[in-house]
N, C-alpha and C. Protein backbone atom coordinates (compact mmCIF):
# COMPACT_ATOMS: atom_id res chain seq x y z
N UNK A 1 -32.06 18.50 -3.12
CA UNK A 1 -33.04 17.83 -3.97
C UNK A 1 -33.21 16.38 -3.58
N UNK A 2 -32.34 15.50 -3.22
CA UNK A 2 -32.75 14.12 -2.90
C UNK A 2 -32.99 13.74 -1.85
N UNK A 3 -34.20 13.71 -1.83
CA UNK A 3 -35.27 12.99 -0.98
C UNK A 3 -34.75 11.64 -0.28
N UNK A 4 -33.73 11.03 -1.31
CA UNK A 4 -33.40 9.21 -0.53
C UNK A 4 -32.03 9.65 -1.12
N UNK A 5 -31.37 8.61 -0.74
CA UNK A 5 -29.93 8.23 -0.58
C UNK A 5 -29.80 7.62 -2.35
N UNK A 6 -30.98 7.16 -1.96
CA UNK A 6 -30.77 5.94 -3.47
C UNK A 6 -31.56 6.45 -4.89
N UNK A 7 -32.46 7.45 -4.91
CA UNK A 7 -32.71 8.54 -5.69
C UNK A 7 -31.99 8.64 -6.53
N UNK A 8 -31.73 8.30 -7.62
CA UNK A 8 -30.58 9.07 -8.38
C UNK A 8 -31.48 10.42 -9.83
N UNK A 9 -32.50 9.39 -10.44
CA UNK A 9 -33.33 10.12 -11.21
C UNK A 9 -34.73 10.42 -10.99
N UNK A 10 -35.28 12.04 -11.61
CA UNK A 10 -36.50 11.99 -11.37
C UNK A 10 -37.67 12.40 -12.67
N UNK A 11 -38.83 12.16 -12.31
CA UNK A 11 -39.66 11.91 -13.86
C UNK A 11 -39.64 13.41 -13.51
N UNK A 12 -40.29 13.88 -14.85
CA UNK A 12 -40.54 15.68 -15.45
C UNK A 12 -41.72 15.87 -14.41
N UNK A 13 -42.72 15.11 -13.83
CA UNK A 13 -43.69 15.70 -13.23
C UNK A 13 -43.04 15.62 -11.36
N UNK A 14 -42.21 14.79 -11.31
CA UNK A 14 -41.47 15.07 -9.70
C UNK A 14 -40.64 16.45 -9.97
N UNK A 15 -40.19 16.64 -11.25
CA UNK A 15 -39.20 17.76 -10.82
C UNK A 15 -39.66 19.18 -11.36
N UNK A 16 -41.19 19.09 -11.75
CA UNK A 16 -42.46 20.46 -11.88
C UNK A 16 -42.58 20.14 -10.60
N UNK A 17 -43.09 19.48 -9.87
CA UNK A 17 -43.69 19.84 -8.20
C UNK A 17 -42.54 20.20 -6.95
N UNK A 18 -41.19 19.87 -7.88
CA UNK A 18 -40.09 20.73 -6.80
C UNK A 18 -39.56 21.48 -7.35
N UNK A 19 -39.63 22.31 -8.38
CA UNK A 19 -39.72 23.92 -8.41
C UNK A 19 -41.25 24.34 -8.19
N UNK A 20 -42.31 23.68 -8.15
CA UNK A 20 -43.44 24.86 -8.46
C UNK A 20 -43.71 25.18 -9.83
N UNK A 21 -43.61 24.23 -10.67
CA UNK A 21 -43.83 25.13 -11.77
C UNK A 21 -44.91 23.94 -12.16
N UNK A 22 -45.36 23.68 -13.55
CA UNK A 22 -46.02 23.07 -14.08
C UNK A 22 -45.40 21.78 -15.22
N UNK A 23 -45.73 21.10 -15.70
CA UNK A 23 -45.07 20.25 -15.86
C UNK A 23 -44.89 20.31 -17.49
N UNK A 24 -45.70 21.38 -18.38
CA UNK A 24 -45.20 21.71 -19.52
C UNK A 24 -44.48 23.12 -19.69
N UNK A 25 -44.51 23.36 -18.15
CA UNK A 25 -42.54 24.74 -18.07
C UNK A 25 -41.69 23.56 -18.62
N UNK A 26 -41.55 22.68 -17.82
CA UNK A 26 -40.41 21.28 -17.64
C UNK A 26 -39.81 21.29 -19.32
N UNK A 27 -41.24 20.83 -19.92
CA UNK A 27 -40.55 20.01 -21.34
C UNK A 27 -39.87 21.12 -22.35
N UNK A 28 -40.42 22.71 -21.89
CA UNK A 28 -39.37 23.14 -22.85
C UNK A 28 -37.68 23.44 -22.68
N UNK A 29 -37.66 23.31 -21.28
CA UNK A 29 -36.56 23.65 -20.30
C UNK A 29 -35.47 22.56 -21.07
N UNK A 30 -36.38 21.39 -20.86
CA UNK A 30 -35.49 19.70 -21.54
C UNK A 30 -34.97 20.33 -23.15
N UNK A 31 -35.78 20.82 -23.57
CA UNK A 31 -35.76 20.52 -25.52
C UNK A 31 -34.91 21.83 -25.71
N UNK A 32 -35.18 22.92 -25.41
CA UNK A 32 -33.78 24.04 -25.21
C UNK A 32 -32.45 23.87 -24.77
N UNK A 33 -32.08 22.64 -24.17
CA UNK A 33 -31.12 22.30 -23.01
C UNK A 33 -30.94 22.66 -22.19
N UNK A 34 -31.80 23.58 -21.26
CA UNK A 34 -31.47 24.42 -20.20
C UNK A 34 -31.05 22.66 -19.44
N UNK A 35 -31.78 21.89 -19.47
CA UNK A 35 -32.25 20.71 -18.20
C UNK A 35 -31.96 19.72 -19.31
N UNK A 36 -30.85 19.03 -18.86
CA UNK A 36 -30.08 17.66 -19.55
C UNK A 36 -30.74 16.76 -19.07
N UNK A 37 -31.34 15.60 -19.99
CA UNK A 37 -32.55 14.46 -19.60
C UNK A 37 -31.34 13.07 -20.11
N UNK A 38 -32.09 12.11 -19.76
CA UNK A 38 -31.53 10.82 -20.47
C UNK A 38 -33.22 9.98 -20.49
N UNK A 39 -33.07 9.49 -20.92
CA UNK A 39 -34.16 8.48 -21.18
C UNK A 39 -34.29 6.75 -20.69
N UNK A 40 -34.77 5.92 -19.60
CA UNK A 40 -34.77 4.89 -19.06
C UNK A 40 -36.01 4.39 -19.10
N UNK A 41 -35.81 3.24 -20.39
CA UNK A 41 -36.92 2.23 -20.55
C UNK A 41 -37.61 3.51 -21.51
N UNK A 42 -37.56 4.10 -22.30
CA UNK A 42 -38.47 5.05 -22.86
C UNK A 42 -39.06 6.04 -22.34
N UNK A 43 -38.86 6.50 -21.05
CA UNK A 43 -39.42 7.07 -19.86
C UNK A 43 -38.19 8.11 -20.06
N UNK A 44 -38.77 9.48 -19.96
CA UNK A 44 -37.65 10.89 -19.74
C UNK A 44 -37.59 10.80 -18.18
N UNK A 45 -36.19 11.18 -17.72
CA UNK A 45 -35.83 10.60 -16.43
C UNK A 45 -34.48 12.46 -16.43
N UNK A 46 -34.87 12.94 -15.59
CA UNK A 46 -33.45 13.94 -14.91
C UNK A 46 -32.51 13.39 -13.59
N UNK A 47 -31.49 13.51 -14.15
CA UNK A 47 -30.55 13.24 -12.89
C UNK A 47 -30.67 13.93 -11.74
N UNK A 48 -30.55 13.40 -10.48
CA UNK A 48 -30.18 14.55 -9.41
C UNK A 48 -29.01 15.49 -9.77
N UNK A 49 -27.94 15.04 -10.16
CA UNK A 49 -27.07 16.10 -10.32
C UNK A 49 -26.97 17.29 -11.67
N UNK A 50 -27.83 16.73 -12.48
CA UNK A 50 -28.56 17.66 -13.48
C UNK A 50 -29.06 18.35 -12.71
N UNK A 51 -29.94 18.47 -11.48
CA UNK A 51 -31.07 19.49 -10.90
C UNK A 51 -30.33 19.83 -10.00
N UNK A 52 -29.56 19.74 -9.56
CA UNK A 52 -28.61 20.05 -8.43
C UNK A 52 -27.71 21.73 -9.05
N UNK A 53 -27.05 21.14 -10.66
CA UNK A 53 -26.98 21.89 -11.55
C UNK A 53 -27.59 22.79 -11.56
N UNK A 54 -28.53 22.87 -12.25
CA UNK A 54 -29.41 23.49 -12.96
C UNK A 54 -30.03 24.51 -11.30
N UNK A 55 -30.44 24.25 -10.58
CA UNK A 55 -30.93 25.23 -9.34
C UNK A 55 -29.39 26.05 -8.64
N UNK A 56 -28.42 24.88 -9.23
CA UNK A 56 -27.56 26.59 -8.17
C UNK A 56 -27.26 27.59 -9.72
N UNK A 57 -27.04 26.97 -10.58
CA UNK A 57 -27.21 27.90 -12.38
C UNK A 57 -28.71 28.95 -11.52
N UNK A 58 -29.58 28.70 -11.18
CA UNK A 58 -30.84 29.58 -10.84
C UNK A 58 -30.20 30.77 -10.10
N UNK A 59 -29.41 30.11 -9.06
CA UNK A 59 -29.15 31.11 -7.69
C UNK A 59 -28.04 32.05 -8.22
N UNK A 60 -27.21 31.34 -8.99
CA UNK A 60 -26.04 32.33 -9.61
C UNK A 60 -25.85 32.11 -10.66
N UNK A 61 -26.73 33.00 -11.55
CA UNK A 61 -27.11 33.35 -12.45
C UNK A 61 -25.40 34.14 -13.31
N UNK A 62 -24.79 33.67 -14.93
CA UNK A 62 -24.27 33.87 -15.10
C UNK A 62 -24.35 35.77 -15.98
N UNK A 63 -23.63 36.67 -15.70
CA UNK A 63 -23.75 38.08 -16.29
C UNK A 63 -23.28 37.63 -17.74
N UNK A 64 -23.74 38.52 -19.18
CA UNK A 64 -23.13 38.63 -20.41
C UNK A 64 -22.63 39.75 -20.47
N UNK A 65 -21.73 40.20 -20.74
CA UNK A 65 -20.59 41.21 -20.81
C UNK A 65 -21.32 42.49 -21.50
């Protein structure tokens, strides 16, 4: 996911155009908790390592018993 070295967070509409999805998939993903946000300057901001998270959670997907 990071594009720069120095990247650390990205807005909800950078991180709809790197899955492909749209950018009101994003906000319910945030408000469910799938996707842990913090907020900078009033601005919703995702960590790289939130999305780093959250895409290998995609690839290996946990089973319920």
């Amino acid at each position: 996911m990071t594009n720069s070295p120095f990247k650390q967070y990205y807005r909800v509409d950078e991180l709809a155009e790197y899955f492909a999805i749209s950018v009101k998939t994003v906000y319910p993903l945030i408000d469910e908790g799938e996707l842990r946000r913090t907020k900078i300057r009033g601005c919703l901001r995702i960590p790289v390592w939130e999305i780093e998270r959250y895409e290998k959670e995609l690839k290996n997907p946990m089973t319920e018993p």
